[in-house]
PDB file of N, CA and C in Angstrom:
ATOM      1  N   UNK A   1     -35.033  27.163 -30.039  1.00  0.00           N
ATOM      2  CA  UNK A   1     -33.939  28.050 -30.346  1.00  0.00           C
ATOM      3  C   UNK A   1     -33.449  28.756 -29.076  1.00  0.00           C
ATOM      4  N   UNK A   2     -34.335  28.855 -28.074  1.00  0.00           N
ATOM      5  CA  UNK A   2     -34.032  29.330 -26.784  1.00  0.00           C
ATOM      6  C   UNK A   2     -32.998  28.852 -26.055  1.00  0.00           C
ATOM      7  N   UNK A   3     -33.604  27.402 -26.076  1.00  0.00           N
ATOM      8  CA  UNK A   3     -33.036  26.553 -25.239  1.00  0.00           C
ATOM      9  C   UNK A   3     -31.662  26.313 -25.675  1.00  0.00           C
ATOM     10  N   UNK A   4     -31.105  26.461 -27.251  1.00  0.00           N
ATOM     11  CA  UNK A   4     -30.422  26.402 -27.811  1.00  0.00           C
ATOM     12  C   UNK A   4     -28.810  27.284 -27.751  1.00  0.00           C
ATOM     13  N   UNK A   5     -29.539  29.135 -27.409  1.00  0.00           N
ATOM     14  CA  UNK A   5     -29.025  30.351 -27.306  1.00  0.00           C
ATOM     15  C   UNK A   5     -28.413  29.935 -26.033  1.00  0.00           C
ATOM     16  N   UNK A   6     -29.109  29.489 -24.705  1.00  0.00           N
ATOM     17  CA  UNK A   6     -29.018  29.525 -23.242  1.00  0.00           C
ATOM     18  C   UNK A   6     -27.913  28.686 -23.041  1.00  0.00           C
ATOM     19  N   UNK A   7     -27.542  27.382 -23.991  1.00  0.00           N
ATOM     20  CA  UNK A   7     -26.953  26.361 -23.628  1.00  0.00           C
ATOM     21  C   UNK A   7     -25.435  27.035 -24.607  1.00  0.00           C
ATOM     22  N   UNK A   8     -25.057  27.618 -25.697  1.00  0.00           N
ATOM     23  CA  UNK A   8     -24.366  28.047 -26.194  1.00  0.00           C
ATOM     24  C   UNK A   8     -23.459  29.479 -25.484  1.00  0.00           C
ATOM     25  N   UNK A   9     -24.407  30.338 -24.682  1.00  0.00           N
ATOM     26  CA  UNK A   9     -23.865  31.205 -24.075  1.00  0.00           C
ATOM     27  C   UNK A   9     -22.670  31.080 -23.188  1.00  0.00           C
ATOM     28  N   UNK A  10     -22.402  29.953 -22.500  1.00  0.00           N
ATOM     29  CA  UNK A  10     -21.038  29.938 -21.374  1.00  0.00           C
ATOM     30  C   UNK A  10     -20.033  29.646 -22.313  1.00  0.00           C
ATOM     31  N   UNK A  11     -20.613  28.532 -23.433  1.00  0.00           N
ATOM     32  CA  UNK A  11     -18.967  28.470 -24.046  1.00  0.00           C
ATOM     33  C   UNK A  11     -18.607  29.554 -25.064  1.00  0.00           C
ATOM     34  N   UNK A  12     -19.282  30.215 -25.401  1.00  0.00           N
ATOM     35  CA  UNK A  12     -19.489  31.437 -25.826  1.00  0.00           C
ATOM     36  C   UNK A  12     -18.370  33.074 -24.968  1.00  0.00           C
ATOM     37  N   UNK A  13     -18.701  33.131 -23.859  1.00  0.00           N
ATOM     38  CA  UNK A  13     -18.123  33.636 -22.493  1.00  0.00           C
ATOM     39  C   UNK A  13     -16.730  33.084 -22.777  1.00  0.00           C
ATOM     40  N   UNK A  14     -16.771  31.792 -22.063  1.00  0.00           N
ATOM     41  CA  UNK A  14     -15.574  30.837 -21.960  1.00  0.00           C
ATOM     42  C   UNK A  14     -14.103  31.221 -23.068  1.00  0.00           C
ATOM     43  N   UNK A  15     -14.881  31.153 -24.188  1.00  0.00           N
ATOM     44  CA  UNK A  15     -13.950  31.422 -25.657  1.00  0.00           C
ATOM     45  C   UNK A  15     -13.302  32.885 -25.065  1.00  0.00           C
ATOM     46  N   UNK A  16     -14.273  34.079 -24.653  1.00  0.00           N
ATOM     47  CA  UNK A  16     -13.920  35.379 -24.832  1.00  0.00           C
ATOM     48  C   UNK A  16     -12.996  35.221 -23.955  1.00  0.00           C
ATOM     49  N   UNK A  17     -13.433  34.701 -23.095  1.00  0.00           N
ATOM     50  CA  UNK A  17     -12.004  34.778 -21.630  1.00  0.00           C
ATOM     51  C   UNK A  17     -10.841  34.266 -21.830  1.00  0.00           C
ATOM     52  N   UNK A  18     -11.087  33.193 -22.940  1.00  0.00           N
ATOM     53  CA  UNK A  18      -9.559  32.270 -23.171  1.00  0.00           C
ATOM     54  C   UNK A  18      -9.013  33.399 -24.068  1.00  0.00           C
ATOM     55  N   UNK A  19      -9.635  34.213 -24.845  1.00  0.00           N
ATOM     56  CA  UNK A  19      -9.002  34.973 -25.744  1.00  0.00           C
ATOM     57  C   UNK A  19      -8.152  36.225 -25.425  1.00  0.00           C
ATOM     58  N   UNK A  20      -9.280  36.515 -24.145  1.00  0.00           N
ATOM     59  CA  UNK A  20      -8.555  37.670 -23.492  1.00  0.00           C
ATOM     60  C   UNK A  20      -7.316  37.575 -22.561  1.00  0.00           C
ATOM     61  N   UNK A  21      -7.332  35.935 -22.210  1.00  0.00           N
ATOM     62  CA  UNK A  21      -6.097  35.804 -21.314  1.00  0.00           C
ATOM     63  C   UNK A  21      -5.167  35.760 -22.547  1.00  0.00           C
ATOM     64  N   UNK A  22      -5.162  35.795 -23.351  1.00  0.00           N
ATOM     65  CA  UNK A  22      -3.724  35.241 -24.405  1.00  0.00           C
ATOM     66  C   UNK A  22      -3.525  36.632 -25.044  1.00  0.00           C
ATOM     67  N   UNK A  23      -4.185  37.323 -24.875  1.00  0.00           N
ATOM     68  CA  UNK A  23      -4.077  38.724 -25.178  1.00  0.00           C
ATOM     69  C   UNK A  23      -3.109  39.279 -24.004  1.00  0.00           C
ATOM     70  N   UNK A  24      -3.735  39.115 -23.151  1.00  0.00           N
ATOM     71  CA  UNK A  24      -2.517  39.745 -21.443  1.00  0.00           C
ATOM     72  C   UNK A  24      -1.606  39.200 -21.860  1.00  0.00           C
ATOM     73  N   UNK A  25      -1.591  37.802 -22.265  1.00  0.00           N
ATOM     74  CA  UNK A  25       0.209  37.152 -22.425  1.00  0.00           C
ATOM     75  C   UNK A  25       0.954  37.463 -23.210  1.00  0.00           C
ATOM     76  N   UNK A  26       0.658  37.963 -24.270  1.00  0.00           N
ATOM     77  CA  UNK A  26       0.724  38.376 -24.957  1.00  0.00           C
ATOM     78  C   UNK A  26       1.797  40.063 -24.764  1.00  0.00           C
ATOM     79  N   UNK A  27       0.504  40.643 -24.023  1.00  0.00           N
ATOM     80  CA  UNK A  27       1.100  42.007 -23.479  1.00  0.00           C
ATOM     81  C   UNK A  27       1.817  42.304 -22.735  1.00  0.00           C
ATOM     82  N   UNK A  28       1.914  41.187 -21.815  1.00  0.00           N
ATOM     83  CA  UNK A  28       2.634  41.052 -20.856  1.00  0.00           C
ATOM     84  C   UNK A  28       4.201  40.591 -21.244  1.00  0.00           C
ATOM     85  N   UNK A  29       4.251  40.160 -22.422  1.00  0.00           N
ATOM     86  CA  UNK A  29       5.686  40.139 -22.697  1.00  0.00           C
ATOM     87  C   UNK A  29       5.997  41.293 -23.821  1.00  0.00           C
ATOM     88  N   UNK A  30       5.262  41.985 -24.128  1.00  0.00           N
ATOM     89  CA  UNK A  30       5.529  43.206 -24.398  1.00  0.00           C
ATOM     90  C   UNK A  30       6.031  44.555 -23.946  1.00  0.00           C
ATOM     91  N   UNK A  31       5.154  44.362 -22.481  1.00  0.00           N
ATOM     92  CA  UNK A  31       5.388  45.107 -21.297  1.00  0.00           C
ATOM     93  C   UNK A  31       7.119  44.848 -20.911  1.00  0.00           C
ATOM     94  N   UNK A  32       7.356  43.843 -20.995  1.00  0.00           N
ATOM     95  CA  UNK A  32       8.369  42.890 -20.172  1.00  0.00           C
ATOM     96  C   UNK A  32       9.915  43.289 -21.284  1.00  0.00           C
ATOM     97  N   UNK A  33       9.700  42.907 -22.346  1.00  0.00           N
ATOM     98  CA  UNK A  33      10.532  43.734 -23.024  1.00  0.00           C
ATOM     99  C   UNK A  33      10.988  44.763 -23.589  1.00  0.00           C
ATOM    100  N   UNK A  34       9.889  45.587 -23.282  1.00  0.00           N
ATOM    101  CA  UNK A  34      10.286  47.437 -23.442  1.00  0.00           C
ATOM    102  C   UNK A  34      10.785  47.568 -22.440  1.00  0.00           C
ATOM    103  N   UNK A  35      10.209  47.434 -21.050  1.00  0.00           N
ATOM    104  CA  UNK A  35      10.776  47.941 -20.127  1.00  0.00           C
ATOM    105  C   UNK A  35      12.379  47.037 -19.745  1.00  0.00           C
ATOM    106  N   UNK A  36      12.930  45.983 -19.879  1.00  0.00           N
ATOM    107  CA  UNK A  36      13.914  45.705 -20.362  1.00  0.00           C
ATOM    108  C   UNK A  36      14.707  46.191 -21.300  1.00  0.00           C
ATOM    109  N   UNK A  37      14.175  46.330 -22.214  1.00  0.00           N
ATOM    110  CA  UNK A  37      14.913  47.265 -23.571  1.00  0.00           C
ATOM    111  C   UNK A  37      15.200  49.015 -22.771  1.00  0.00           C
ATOM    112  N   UNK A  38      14.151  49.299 -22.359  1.00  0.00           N
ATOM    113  CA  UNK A  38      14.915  50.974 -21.952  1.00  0.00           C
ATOM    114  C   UNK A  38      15.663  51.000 -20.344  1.00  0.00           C
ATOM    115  N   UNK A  39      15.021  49.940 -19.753  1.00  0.00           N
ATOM    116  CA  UNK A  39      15.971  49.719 -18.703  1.00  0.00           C
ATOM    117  C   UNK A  39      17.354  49.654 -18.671  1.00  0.00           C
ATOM    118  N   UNK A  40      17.966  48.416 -19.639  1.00  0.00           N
ATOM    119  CA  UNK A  40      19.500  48.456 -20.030  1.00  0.00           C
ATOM    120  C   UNK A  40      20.112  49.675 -20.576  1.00  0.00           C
ATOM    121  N   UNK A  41      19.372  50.520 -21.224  1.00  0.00           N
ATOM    122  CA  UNK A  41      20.096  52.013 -21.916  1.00  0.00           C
ATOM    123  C   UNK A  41      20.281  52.660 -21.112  1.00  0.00           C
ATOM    124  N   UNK A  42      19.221  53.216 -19.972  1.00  0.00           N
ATOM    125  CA  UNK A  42      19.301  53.984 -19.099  1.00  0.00           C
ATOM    126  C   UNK A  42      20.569  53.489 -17.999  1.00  0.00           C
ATOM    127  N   UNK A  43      20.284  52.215 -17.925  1.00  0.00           N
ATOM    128  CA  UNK A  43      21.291  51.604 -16.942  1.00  0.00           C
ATOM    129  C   UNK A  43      22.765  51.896 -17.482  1.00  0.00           C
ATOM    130  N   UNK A  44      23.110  51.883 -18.646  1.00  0.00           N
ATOM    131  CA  UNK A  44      24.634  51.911 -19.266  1.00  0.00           C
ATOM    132  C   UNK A  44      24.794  53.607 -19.330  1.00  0.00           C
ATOM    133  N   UNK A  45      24.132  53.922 -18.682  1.00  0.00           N
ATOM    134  CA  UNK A  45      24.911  55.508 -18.717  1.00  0.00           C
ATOM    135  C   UNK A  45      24.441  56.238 -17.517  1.00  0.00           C
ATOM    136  N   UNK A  46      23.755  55.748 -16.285  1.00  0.00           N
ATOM    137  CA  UNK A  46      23.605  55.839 -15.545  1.00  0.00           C
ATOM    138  C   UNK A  46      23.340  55.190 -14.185  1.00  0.00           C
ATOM    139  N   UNK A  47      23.431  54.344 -14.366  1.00  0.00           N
ATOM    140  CA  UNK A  47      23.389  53.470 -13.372  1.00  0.00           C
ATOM    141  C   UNK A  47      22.281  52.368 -13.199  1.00  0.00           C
ATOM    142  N   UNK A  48      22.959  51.560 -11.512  1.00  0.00           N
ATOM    143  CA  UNK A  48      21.734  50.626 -11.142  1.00  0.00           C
ATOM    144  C   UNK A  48      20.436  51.161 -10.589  1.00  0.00           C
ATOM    145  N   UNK A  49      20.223  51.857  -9.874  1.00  0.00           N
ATOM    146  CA  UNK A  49      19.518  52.763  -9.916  1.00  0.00           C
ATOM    147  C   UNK A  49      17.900  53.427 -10.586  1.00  0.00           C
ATOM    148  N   UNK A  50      18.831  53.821 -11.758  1.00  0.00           N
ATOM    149  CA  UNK A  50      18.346  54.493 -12.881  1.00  0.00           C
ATOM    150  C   UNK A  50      18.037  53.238 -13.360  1.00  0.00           C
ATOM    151  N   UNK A  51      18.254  52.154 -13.789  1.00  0.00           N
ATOM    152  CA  UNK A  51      17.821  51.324 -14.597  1.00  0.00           C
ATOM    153  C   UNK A  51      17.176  50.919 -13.814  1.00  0.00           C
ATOM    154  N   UNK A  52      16.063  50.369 -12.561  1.00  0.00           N
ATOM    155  CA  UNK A  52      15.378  49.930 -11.609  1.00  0.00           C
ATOM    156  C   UNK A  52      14.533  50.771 -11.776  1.00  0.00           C
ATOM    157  N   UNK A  53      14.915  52.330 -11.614  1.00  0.00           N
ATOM    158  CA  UNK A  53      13.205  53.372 -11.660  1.00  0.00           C
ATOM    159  C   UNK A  53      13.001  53.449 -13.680  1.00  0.00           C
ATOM    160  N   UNK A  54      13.727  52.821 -14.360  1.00  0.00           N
ATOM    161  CA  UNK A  54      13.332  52.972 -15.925  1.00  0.00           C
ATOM    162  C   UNK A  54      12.359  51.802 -16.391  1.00  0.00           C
ATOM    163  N   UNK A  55      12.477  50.667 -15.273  1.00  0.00           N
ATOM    164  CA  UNK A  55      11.380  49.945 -15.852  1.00  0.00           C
ATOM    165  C   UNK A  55      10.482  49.763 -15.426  1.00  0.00           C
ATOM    166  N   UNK A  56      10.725  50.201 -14.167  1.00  0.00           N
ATOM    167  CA  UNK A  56       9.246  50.508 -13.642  1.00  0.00           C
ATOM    168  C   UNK A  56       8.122  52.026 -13.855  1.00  0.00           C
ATOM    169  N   UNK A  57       9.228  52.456 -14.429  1.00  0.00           N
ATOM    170  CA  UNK A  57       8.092  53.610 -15.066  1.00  0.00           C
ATOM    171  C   UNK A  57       7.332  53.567 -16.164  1.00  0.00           C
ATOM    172  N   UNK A  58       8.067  52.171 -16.494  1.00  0.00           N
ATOM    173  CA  UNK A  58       7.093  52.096 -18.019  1.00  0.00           C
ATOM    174  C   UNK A  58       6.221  50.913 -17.454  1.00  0.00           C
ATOM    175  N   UNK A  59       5.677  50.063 -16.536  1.00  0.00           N
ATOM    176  CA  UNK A  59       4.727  49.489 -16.376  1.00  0.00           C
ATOM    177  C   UNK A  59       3.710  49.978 -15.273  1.00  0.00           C
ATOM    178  N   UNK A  60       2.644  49.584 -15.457  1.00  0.00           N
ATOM    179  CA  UNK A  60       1.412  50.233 -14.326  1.00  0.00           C
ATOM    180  C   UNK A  60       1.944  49.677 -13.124  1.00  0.00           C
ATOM    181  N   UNK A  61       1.462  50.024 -11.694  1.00  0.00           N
ATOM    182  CA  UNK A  61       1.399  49.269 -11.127  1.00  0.00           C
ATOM    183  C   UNK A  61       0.717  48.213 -10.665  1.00  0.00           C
ATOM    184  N   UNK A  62      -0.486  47.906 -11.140  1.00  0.00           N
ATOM    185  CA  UNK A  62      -1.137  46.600 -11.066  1.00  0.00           C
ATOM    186  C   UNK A  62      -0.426  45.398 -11.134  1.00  0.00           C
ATOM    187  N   UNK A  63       0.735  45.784 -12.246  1.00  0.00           N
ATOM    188  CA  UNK A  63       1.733  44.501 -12.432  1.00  0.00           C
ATOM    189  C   UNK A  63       2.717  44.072 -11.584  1.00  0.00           C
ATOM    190  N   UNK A  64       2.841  42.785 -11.039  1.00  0.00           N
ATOM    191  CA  UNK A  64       3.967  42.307  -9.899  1.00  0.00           C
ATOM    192  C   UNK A  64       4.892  42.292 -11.048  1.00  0.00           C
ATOM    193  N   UNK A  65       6.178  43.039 -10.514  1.00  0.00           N
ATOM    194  CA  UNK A  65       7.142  43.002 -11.237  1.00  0.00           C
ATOM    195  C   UNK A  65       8.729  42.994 -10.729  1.00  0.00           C
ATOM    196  N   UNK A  66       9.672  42.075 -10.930  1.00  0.00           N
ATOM    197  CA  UNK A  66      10.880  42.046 -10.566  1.00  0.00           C
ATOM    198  C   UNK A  66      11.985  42.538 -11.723  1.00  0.00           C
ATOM    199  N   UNK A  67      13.345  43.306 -11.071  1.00  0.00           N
ATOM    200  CA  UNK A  67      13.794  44.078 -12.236  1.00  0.00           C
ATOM    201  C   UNK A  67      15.203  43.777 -11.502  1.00  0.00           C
ATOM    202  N   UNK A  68      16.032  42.852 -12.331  1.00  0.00           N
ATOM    203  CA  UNK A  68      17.480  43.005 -12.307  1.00  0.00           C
ATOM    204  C   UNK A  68      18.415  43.844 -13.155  1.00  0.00           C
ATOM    205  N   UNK A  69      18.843  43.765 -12.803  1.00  0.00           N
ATOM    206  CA  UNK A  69      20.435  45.156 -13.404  1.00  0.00           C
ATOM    207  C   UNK A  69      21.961  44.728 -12.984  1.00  0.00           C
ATOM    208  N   UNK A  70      22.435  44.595 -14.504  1.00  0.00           N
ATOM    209  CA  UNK A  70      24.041  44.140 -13.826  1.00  0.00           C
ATOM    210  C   UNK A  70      25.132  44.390 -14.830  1.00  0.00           C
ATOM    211  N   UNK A  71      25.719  44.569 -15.213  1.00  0.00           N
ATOM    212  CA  UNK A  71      26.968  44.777 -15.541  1.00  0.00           C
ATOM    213  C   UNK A  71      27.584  43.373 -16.257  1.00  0.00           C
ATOM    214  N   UNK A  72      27.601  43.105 -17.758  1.00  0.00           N
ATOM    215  CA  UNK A  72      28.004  42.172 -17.717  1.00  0.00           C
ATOM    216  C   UNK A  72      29.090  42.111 -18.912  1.00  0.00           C
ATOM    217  N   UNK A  73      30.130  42.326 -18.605  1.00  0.00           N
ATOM    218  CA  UNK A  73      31.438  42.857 -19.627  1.00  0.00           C
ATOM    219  C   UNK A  73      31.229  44.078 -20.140  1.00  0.00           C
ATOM    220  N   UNK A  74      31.091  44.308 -21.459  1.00  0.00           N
ATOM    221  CA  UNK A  74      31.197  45.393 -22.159  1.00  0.00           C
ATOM    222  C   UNK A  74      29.615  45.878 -22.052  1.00  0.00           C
ATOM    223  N   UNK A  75      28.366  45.015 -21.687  1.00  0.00           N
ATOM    224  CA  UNK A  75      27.011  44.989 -21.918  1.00  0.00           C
ATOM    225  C   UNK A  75      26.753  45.746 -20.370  1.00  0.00           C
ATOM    226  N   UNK A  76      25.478  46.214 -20.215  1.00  0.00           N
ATOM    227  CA  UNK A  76      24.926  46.256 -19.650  1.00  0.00           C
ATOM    228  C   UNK A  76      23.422  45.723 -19.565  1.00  0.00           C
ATOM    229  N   UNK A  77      23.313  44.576 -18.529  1.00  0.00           N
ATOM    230  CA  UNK A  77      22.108  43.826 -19.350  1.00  0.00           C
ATOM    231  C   UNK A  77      20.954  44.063 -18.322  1.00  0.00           C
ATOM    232  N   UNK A  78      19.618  44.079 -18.643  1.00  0.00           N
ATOM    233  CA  UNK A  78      18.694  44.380 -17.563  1.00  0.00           C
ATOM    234  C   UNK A  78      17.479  42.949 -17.906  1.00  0.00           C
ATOM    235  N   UNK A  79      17.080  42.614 -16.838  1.00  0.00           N
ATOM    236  CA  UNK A  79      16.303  41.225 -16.768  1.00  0.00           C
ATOM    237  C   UNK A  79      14.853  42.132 -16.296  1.00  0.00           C
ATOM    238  N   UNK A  80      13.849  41.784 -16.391  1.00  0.00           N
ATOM    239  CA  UNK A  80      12.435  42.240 -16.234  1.00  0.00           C
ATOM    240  C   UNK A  80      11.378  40.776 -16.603  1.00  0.00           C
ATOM    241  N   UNK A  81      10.726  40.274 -15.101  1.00  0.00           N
ATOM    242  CA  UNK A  81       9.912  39.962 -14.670  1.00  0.00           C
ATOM    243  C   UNK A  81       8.543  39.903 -14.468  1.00  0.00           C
ATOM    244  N   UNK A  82       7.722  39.928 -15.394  1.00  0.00           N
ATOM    245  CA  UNK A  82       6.101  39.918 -14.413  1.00  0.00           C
ATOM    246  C   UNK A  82       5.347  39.022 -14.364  1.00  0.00           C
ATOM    247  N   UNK A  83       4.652  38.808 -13.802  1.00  0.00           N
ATOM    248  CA  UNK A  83       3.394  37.245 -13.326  1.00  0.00           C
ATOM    249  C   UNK A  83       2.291  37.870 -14.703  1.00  0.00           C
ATOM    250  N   UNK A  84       1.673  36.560 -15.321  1.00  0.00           N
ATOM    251  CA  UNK A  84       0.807  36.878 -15.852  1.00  0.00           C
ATOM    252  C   UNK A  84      -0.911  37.134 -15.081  1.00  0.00           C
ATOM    253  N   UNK A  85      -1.154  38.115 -15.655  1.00  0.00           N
ATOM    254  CA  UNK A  85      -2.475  38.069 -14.937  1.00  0.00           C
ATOM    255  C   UNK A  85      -3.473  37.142 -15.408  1.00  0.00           C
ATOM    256  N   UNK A  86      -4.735  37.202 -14.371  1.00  0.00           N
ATOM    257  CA  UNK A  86      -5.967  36.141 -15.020  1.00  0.00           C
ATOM    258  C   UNK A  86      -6.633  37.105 -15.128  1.00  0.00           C
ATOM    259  N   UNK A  87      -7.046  37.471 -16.327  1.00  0.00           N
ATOM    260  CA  UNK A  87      -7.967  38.387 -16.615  1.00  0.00           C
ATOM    261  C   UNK A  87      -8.015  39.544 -16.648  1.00  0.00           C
ATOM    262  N   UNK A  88      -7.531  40.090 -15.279  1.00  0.00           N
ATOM    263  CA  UNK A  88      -7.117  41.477 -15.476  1.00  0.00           C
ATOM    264  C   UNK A  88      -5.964  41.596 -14.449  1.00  0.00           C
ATOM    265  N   UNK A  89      -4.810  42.629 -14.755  1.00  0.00           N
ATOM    266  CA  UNK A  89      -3.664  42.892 -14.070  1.00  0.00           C
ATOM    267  C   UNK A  89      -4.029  43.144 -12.393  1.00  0.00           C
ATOM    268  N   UNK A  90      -3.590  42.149 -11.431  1.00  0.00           N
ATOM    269  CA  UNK A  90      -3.879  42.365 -10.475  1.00  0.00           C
ATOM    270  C   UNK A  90      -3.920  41.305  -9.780  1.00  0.00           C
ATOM    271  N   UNK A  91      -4.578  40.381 -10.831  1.00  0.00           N
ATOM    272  CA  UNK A  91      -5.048  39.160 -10.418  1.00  0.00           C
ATOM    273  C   UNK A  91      -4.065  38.554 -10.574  1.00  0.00           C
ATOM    274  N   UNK A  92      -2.798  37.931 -10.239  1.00  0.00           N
ATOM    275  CA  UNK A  92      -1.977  37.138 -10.970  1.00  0.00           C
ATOM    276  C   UNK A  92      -1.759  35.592 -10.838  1.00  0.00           C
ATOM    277  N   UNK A  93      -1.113  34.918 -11.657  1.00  0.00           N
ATOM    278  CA  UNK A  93      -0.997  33.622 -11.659  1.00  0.00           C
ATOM    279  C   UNK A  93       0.192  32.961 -10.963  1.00  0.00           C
ATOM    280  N   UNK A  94       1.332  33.590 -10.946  1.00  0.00           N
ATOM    281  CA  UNK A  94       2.406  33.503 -10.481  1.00  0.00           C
ATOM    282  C   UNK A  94       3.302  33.226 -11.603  1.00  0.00           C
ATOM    283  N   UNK A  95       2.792  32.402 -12.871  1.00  0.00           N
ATOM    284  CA  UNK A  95       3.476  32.618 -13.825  1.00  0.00           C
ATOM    285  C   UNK A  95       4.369  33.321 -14.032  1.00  0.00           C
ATOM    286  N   UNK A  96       5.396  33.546 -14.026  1.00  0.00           N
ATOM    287  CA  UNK A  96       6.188  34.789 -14.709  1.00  0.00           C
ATOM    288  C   UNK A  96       7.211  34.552 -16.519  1.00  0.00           C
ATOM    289  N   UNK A  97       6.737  36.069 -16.556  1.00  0.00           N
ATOM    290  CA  UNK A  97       6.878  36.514 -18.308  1.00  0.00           C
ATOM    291  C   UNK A  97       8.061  37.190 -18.101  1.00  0.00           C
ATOM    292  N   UNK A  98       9.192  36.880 -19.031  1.00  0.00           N
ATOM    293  CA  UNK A  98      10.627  37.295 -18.852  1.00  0.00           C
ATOM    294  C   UNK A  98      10.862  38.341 -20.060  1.00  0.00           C
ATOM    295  N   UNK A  99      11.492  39.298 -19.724  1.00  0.00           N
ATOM    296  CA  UNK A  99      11.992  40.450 -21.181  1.00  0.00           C
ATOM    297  C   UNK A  99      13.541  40.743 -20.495  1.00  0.00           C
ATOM    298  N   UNK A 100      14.350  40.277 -21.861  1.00  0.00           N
ATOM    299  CA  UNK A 100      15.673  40.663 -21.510  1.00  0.00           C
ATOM    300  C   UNK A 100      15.945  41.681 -22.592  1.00  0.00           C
ATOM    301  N   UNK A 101      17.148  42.681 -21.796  1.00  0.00           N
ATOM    302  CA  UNK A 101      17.594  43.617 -22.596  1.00  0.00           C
ATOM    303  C   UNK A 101      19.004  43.972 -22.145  1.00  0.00           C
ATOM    304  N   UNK A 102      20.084  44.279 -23.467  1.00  0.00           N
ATOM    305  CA  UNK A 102      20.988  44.865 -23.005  1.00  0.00           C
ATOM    306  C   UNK A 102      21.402  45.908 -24.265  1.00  0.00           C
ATOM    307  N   UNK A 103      22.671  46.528 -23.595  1.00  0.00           N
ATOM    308  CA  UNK A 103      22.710  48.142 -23.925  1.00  0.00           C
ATOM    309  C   UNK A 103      24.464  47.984 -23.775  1.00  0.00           C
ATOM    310  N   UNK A 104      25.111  48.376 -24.697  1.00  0.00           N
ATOM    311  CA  UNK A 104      26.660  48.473 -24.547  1.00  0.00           C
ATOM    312  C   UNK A 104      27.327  49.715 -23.585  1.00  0.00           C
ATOM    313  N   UNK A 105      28.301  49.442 -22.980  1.00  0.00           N
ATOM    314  CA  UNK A 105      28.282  50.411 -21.972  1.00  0.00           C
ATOM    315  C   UNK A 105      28.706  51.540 -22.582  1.00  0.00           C
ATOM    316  N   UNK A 106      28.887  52.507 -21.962  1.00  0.00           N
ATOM    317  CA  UNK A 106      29.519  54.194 -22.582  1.00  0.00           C
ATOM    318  C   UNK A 106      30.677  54.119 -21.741  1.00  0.00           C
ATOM    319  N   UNK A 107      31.468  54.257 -22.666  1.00  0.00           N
ATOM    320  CA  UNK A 107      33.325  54.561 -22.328  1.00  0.00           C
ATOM    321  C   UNK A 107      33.941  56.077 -21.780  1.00  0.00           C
ATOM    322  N   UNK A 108      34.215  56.494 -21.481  1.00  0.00           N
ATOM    323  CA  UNK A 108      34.435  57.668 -20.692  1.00  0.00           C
ATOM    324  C   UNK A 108      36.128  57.837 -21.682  1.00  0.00           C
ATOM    325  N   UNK A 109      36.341  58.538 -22.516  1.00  0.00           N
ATOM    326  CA  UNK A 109      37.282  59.093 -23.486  1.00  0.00           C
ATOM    327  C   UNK A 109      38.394  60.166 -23.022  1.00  0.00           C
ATOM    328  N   UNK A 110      37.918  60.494 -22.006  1.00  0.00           N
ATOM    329  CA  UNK A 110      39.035  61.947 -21.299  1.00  0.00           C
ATOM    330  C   UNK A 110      38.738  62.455 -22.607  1.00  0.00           C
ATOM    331  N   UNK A 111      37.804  63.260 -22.436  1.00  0.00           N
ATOM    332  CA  UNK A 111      37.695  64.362 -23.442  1.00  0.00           C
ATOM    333  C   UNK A 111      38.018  64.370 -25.047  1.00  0.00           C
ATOM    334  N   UNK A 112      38.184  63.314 -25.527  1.00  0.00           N
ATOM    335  CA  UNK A 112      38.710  63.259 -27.179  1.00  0.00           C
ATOM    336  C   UNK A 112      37.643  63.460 -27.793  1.00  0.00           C
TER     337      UNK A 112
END
């Protein structure tokens, strides 16, 4: 039964690790689309800017992360980037996990 326990243990390990990476991927496009999602809002009423420090305030920095911002007709749309990690944020794969978001712009009314 020893010999049994000893030989079962790595794939045992193995499983937890495959589980935990699909968990990051998981999160990682979670990460990826909030901060997309509040990026574009912030961006449509304040700028490029503002939408660049909005999505990066909502992810740690452990995460490699790229953050576009642009103007696209009536939208304001924000793109958000990160590499998946192996295991833990830091480590990355180069993979990258995409979250798009956009936000309708705010019209400026002259006062009505």
């Amino acid at each position: 039964m020893a010999v049994e326990f000893v030989g079962v243990v790595p794939l045992i390990l193995l499983l937890v690790a495959a589980v935990w990476e699909c968990v990051l991927i998981g999160y990682a496009f979670s990460l990826a689309g909030n901060a997309a999602d509040e990026a574009a809002r912030v961006g449509a009423v304040h700028g490029d800017s503002a939408c660049q420090t909005a999505a990066r305030r909502h992810i740690g920095s452990a995460w490699a992360v790229e953050v576009d911002c642009a103007n696209a007709g009536d939208l304001y749309k924000a793109t958000v980037r990160l590499h998946v990690p192996v295991l833990f944020p830091g480590l990355d794969t180069g993979v990258p996990v995409t979250g798009e978001g956009g936000s309708s712009q705010e019209q400026d009314r002259g006062g009505e």
